[in-house]
C-alpha atoms as a PDB file:
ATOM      1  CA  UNK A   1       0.000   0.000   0.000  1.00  0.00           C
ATOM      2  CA  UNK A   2       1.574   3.493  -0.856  1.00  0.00           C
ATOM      3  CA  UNK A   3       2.092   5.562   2.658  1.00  0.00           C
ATOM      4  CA  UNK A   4       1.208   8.982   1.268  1.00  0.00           C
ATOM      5  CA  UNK A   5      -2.526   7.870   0.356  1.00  0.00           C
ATOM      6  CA  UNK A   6      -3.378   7.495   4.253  1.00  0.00           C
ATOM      7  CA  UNK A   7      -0.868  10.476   4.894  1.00  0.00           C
ATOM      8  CA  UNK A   8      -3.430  12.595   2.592  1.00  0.00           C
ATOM      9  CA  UNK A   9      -6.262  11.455   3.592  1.00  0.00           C
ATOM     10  CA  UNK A  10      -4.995  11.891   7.326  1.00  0.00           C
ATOM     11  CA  UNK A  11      -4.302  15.308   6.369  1.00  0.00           C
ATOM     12  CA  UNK A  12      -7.309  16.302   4.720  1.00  0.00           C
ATOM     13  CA  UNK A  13      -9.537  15.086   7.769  1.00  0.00           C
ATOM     14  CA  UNK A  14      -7.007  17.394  10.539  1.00  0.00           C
ATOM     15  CA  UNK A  15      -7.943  20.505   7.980  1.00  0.00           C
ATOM     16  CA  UNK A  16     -11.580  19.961   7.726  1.00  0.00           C
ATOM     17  CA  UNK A  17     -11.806  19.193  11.411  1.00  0.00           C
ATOM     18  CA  UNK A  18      -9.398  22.790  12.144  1.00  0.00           C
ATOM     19  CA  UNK A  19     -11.664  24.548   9.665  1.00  0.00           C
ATOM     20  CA  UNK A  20     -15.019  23.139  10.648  1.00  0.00           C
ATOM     21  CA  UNK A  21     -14.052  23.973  14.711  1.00  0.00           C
ATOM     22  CA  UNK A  22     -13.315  27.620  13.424  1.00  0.00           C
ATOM     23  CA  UNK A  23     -16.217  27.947  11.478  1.00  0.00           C
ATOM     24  CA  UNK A  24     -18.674  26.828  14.303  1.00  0.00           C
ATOM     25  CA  UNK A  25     -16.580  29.050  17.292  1.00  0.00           C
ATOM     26  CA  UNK A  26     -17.174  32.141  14.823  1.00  0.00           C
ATOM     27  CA  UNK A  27     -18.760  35.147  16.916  1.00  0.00           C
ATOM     28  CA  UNK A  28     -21.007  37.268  15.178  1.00  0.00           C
ATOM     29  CA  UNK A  29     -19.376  40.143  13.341  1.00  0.00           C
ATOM     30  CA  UNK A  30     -19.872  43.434  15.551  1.00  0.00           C
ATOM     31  CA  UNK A  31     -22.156  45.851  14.601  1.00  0.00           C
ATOM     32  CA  UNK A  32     -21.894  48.353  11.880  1.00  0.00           C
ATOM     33  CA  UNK A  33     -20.564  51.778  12.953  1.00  0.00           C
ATOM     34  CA  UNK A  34     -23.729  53.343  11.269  1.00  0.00           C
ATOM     35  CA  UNK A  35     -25.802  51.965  13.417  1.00  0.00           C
ATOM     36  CA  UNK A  36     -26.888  52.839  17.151  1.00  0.00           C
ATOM     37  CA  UNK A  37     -25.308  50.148  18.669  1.00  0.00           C
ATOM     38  CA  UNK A  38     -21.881  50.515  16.440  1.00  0.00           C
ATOM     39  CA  UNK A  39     -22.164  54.275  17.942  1.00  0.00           C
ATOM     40  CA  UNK A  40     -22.635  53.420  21.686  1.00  0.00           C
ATOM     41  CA  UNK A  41     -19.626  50.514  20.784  1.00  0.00           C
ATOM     42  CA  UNK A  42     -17.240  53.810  19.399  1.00  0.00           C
ATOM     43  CA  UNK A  43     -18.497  56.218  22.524  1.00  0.00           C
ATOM     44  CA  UNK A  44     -17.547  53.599  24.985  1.00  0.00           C
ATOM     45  CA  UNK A  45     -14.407  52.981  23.612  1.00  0.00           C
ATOM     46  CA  UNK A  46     -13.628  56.884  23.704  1.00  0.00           C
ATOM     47  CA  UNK A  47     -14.372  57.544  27.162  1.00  0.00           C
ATOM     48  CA  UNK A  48     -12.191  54.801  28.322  1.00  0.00           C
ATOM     49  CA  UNK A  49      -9.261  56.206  26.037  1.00  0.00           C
ATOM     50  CA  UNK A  50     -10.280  59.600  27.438  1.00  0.00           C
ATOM     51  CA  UNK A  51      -9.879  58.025  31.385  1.00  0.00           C
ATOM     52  CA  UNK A  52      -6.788  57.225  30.288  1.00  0.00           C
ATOM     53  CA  UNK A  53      -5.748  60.173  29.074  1.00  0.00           C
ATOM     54  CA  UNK A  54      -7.107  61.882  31.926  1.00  0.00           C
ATOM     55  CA  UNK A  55      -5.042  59.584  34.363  1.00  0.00           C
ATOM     56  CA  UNK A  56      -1.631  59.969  32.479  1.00  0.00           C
ATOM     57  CA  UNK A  57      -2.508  63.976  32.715  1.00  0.00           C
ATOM     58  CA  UNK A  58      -2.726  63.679  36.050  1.00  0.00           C
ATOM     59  CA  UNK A  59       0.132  61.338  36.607  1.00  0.00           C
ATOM     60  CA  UNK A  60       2.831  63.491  34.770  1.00  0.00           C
ATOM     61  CA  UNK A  61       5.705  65.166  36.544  1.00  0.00           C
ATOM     62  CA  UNK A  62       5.239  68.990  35.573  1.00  0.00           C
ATOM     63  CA  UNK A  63       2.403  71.444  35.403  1.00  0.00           C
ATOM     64  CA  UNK A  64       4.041  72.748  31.996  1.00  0.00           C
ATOM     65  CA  UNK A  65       3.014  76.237  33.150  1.00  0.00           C
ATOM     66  CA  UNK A  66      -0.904  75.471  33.599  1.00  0.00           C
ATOM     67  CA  UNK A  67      -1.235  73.564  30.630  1.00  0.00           C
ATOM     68  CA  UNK A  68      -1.697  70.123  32.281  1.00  0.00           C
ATOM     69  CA  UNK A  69      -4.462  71.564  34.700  1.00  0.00           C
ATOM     70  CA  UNK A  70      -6.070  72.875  31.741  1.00  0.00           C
ATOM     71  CA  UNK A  71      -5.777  69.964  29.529  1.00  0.00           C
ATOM     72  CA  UNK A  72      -6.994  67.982  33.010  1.00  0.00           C
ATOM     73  CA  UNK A  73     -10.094  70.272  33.282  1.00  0.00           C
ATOM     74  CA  UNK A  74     -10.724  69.804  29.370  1.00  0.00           C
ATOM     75  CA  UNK A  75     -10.469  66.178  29.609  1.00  0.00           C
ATOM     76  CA  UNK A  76     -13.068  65.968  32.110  1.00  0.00           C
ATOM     77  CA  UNK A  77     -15.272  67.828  30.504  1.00  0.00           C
ATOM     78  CA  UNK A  78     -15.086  65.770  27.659  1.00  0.00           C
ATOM     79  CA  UNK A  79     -15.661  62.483  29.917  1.00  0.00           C
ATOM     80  CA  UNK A  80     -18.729  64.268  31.237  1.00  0.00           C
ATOM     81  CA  UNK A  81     -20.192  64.840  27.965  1.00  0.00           C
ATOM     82  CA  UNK A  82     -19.327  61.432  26.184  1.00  0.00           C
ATOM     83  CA  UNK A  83     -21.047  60.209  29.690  1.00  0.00           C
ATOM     84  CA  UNK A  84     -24.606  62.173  28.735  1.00  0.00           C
ATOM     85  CA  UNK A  85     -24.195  61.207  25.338  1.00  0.00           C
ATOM     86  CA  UNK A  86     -24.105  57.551  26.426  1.00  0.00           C
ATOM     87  CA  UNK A  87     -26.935  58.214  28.464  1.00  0.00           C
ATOM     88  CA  UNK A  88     -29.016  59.967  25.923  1.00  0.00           C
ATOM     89  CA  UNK A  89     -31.960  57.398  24.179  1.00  0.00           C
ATOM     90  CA  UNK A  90     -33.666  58.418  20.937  1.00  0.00           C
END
């Protein structure tokens, strides 16, 4: 009997199996940006970058002549606002 026949067939099975398992664990795609939910997905996403933001403001080592607390205030302000705006319902 020639050993690549069962080596291919061996090898065929492992890639349907790999490909079937990753077909089947597939999430659903995430929603389109143009919808509400994409929009709520994007404003979430920006206030935690804004947190961030906020927290490596208020971690840095100089004032920069009033700049930082301005940028601070600024950023918090932004947070608030992204925060209605996630709160807001058609």
């Amino acid at each position: 009997m020639n050993v690549w026949k069962p080596l291919a067939i061996g090898a065929m099975s492992a890639l349907v199996l790999v490909l079937g398992h990753e077909a089947a664990s597939a999430k659903a795609p995430d929603p389109a940006p143009d919808t509400v939910q994409g929009d709520y997905r994007r404003l979430r996403l920006a206030l935690d970058s804004l947190r961030v933001a906020r927290d490596h403001l208020m971690n840095s080592e100089h004032n920069h002549g009033g700049w930082r607390e301005r940028a601070v205030e600024a950023t918090d302000h932004a947070i608030h606002e992204t925060e209605n705006a996630l709160a807001w319902t058609p």
